[in-house]
N, C-alpha and C. Protein backbone atom coordinates (compact mmCIF):
# COMPACT_ATOMS: atom_id res chain seq x y z
N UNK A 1 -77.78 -31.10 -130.96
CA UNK A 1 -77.02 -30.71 -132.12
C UNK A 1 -75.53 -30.92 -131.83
N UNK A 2 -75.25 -31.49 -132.73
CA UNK A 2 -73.62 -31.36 -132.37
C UNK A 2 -72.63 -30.44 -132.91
N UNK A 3 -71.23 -30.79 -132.62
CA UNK A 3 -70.80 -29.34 -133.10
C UNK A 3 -69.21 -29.75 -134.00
N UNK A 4 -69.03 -28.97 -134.96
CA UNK A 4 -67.74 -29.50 -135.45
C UNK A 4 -66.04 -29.02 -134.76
N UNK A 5 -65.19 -29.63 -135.09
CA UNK A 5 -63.98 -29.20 -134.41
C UNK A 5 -63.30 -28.49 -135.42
N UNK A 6 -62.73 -27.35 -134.43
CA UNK A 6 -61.75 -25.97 -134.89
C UNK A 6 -60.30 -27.26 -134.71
N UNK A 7 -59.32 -27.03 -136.09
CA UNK A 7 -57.87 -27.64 -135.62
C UNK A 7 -57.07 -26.72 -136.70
N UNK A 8 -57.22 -25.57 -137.80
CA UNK A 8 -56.99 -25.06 -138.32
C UNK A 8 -56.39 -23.77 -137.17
N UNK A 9 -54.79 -23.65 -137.80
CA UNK A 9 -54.52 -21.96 -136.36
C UNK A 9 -55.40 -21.03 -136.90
N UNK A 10 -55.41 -20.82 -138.23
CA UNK A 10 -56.53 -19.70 -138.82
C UNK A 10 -57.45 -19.55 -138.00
N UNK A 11 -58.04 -20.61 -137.73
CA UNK A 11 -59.27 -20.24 -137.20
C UNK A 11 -59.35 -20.15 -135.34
N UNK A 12 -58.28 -20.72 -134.95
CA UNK A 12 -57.86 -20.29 -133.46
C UNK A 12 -57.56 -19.01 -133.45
N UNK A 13 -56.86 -18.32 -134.24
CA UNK A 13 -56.37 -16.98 -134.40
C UNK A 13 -57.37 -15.94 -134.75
N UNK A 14 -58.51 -16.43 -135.23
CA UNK A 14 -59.62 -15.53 -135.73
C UNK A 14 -60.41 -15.32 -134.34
N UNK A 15 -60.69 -16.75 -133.42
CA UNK A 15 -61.30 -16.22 -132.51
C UNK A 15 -60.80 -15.79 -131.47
N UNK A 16 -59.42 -15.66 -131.25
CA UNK A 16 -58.44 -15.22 -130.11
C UNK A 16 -58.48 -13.78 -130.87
N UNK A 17 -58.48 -12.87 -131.54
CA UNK A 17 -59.56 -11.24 -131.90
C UNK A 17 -60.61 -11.15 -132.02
N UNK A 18 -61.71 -12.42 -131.29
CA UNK A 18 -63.08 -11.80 -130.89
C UNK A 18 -63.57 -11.52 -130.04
N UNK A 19 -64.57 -11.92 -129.42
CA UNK A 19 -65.25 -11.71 -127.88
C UNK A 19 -64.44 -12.37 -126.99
N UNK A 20 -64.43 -12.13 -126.00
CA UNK A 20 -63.87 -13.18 -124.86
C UNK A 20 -64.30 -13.23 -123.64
N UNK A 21 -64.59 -13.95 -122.55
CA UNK A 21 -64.84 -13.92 -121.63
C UNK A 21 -64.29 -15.11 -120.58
N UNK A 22 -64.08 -14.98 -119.13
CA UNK A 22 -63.05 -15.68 -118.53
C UNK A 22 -64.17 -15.90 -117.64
N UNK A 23 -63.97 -17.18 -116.87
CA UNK A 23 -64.07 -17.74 -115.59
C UNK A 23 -63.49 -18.61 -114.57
N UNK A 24 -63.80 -18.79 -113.78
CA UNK A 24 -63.13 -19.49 -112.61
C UNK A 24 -62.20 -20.59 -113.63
N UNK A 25 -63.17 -21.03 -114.60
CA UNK A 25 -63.32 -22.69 -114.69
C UNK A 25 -62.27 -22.63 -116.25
N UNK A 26 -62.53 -21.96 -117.18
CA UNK A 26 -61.85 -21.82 -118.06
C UNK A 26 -62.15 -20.19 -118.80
N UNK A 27 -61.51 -19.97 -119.88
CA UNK A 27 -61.50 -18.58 -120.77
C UNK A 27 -62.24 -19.07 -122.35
N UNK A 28 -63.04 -18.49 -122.28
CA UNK A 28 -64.47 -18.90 -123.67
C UNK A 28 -63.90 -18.17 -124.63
N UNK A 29 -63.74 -17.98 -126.03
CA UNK A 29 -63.69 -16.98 -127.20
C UNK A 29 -64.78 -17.59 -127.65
N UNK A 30 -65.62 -16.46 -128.57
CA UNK A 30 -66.02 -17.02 -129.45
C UNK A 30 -66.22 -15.55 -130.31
N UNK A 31 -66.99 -15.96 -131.86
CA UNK A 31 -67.15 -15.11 -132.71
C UNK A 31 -68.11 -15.65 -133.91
N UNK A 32 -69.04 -15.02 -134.87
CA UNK A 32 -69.80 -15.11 -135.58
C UNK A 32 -69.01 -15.37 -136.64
N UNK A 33 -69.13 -16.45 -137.62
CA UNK A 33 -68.54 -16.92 -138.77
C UNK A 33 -69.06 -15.72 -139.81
N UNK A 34 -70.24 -15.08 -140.10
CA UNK A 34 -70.91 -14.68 -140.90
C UNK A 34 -70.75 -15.44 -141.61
N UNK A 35 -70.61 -16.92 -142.03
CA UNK A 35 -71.28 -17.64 -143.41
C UNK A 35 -72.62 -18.11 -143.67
N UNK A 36 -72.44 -18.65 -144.50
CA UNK A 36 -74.00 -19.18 -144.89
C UNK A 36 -74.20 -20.74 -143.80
N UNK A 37 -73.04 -21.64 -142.94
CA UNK A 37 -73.03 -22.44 -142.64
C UNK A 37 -73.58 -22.65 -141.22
N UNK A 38 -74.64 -23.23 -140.69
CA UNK A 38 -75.75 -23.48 -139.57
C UNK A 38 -74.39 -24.05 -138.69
N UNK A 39 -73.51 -24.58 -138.97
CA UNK A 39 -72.23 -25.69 -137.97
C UNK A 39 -72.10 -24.39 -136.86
N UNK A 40 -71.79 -25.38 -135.68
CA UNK A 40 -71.16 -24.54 -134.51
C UNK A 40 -69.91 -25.25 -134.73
N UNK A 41 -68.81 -24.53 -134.31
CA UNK A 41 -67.58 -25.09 -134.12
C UNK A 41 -66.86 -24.77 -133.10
N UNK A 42 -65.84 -25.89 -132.50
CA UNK A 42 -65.24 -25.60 -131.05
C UNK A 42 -64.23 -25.71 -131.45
N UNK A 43 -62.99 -25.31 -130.61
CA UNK A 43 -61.65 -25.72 -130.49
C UNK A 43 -61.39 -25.56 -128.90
N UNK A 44 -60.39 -26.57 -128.76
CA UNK A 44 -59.97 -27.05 -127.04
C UNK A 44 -58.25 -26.66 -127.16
N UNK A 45 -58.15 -25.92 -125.77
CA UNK A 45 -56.85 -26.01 -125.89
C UNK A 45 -56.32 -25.65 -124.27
N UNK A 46 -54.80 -26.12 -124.14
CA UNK A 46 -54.22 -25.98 -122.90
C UNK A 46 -52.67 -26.15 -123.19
N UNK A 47 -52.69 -24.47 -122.76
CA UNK A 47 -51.35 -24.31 -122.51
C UNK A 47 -50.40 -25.04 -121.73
N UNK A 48 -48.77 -25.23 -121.54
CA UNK A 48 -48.02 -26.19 -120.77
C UNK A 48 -47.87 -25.59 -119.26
N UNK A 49 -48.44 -23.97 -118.90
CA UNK A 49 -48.67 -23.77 -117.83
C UNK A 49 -49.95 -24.28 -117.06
N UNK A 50 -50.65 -25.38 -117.89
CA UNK A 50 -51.84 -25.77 -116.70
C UNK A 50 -50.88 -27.15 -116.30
N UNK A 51 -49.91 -27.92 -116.76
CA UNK A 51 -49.54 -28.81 -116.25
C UNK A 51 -48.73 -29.94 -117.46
N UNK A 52 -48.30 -30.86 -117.33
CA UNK A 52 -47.61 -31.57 -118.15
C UNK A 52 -48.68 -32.25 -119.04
N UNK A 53 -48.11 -33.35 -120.04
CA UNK A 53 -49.18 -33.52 -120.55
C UNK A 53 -50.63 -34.73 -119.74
N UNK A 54 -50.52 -35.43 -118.90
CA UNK A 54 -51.71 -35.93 -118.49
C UNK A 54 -52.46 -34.97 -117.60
N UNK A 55 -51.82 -33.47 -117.27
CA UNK A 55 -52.74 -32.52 -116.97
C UNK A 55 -53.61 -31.99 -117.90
N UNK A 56 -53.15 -31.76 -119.22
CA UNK A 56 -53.51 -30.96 -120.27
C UNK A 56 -54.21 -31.81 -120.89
N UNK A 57 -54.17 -33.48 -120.82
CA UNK A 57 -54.90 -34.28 -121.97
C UNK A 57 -56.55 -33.87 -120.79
N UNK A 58 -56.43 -33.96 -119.57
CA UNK A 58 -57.36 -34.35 -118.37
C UNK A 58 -58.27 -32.97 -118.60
N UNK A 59 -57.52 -32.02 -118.46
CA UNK A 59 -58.52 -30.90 -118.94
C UNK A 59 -59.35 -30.32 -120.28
N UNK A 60 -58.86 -31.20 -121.32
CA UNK A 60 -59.43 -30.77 -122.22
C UNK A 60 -59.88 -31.84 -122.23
N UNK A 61 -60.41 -32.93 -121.70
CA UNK A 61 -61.41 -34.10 -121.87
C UNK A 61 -62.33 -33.48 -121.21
N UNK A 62 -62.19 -32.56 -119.83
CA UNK A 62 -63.34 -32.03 -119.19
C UNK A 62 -63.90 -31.09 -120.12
N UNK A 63 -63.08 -30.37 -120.86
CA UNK A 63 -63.62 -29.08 -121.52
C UNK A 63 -65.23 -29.73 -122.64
N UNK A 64 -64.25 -31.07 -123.23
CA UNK A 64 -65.01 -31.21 -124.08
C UNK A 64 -65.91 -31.99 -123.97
N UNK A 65 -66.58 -32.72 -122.72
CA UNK A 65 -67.35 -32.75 -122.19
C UNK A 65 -68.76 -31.88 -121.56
N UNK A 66 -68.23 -30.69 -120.84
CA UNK A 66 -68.44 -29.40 -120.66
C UNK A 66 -69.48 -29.14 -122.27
N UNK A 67 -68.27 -28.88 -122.94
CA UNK A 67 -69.11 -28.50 -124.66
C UNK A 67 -69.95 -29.16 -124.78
N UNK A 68 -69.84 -30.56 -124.94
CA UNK A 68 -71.28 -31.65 -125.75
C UNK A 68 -72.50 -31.38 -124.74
N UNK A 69 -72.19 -30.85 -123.48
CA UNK A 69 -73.80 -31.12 -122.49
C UNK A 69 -74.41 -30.15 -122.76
N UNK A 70 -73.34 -28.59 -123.15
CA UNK A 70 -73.69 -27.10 -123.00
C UNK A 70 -73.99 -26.66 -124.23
N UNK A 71 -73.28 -27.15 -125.61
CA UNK A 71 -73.33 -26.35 -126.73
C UNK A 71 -74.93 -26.36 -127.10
N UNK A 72 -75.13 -27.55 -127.16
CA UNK A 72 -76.72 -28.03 -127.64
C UNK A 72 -78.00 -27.51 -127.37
N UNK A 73 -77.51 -26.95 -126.13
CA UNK A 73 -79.03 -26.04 -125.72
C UNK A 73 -78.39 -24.78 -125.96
N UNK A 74 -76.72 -24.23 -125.51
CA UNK A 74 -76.85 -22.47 -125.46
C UNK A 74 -75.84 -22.09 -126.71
N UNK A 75 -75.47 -23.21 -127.60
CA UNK A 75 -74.63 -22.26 -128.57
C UNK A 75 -75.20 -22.09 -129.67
N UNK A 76 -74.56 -20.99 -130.36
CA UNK A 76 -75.51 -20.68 -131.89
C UNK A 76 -74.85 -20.63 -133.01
N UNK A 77 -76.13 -21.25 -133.77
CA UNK A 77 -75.38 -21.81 -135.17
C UNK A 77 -74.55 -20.82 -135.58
N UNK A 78 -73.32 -21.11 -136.25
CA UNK A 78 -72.65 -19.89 -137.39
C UNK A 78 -71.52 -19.29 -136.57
N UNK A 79 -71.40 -19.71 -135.16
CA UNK A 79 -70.39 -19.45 -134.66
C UNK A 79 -69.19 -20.25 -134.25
N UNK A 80 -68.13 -19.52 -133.63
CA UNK A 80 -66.91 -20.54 -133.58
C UNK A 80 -66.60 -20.29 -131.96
N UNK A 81 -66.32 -21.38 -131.30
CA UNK A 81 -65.90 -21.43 -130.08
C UNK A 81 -64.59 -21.81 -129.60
N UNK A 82 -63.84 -21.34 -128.62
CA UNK A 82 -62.68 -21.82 -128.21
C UNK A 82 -62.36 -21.90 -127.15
N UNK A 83 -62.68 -23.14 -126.73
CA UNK A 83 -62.13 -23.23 -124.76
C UNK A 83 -60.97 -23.67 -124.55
N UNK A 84 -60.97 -22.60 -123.50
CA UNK A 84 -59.02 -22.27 -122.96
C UNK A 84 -58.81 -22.86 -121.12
N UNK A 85 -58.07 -23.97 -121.36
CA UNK A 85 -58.32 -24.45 -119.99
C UNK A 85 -57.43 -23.59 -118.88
N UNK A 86 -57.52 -23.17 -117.96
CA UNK A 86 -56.70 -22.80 -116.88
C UNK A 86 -55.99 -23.73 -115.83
N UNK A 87 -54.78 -22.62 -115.67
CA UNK A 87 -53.94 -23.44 -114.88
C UNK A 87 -55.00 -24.42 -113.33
N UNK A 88 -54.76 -25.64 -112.75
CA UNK A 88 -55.05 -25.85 -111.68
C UNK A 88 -56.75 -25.77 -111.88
N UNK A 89 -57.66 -25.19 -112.05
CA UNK A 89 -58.92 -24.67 -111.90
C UNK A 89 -59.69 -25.62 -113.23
N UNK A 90 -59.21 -26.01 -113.77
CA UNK A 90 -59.93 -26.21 -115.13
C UNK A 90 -60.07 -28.07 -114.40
N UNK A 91 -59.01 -28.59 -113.69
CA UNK A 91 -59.13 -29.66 -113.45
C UNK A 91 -59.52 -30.23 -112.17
N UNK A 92 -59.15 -29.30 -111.60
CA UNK A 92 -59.53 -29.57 -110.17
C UNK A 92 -61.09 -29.08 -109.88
N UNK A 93 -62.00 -28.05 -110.92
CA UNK A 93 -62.94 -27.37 -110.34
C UNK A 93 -64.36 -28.89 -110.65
N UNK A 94 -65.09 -29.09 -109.69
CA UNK A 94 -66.50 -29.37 -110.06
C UNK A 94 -66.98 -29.30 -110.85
N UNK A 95 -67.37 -30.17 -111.56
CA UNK A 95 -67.71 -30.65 -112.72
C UNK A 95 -69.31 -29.90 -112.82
N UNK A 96 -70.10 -29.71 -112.17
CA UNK A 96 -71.40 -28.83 -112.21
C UNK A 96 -70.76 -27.47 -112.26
N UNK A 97 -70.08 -26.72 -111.74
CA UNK A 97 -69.56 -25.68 -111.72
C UNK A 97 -68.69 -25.45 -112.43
N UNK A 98 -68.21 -25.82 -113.43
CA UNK A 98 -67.54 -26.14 -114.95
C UNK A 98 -68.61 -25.80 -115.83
N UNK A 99 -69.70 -26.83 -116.10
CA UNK A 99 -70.71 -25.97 -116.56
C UNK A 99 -71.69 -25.43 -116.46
N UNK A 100 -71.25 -24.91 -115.27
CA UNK A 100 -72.26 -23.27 -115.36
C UNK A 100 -71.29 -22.64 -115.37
N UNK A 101 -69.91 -22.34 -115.33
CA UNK A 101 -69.13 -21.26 -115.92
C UNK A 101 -69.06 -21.26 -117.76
N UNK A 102 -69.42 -22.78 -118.35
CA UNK A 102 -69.27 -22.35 -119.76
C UNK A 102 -70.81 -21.54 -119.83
N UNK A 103 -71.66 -22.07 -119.35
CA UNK A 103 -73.11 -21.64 -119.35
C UNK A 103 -73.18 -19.69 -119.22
N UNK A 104 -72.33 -19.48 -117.67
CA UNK A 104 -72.33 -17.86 -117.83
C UNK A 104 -71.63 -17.39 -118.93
N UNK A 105 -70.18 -18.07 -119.63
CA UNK A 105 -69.68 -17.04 -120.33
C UNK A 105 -69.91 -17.02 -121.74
N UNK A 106 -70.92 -18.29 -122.23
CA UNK A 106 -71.84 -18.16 -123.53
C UNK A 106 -72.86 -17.34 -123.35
N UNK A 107 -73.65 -17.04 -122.38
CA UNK A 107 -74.66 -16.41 -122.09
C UNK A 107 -74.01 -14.51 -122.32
N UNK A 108 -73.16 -14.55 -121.64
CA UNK A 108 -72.47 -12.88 -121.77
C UNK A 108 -71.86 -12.18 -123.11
N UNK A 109 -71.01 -13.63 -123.85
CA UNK A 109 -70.24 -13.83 -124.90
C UNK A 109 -71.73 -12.85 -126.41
N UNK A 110 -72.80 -14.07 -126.02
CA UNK A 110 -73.70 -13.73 -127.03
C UNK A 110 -74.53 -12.31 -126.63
N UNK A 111 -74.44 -11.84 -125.41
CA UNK A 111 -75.16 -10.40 -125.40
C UNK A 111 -74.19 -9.68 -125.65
N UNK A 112 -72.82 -9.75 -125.91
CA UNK A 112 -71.90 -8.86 -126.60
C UNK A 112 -71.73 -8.72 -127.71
N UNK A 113 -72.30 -9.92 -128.57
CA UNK A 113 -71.84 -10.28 -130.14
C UNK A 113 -73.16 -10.22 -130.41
């Protein structure tokens, strides 16, 4: 399944007051749309403290990579996602261990929500 993209701040701002959960690798939000709409949706982002911009383009290519392998089996319809890359860690970390940190903090994210 694929998933649509968050680029609206509304909707960055809606899920930066929902659940959250952090790891080594990056910081997950997410939150239940309550609509009638089955879409998962992501948004990618990196602050100018992970690095200039071919740091920040480099980590959110991993992020969203990360998403397309992970969303498909563990995310759920009707919700909105937002991966937050970290300084140093988001780019430098292992790419298997990237996702299994999105893997733990969807897994925790949804027994909270």
């Amino acid at each position: 399944m694929a998933y649509d993209i968050l680029k609206a701040r509304a909707d960055f701002l809606q899920a930066a007051r929902a659940l959250r959960r952090g790891t080594q690798g990056m910081m997950v939000q997410g939150r239940p749309r309550g609509d009638d709409s089955p879409a998962i949706r992501v948004g990618f982002t990196c602050s100018k403290k992970v690095g200039n911009a071919v740091a920040r383009n480099r980590a959110k290519r991993r992020l969203r990579e990360a998403a397309r392998m992970v969303l498909a089996q563990q995310g759920r319809p009707g919700w909105d996602y937002v991966l937050i890359g970290r300084r140093f860690d988001t780019a430098a970390r292992p790419f298997p261990a990237l996702l299994s940190d999105l893997e733990y903090a969807l897994k925790k994210l949804h027994q909270q929500g």
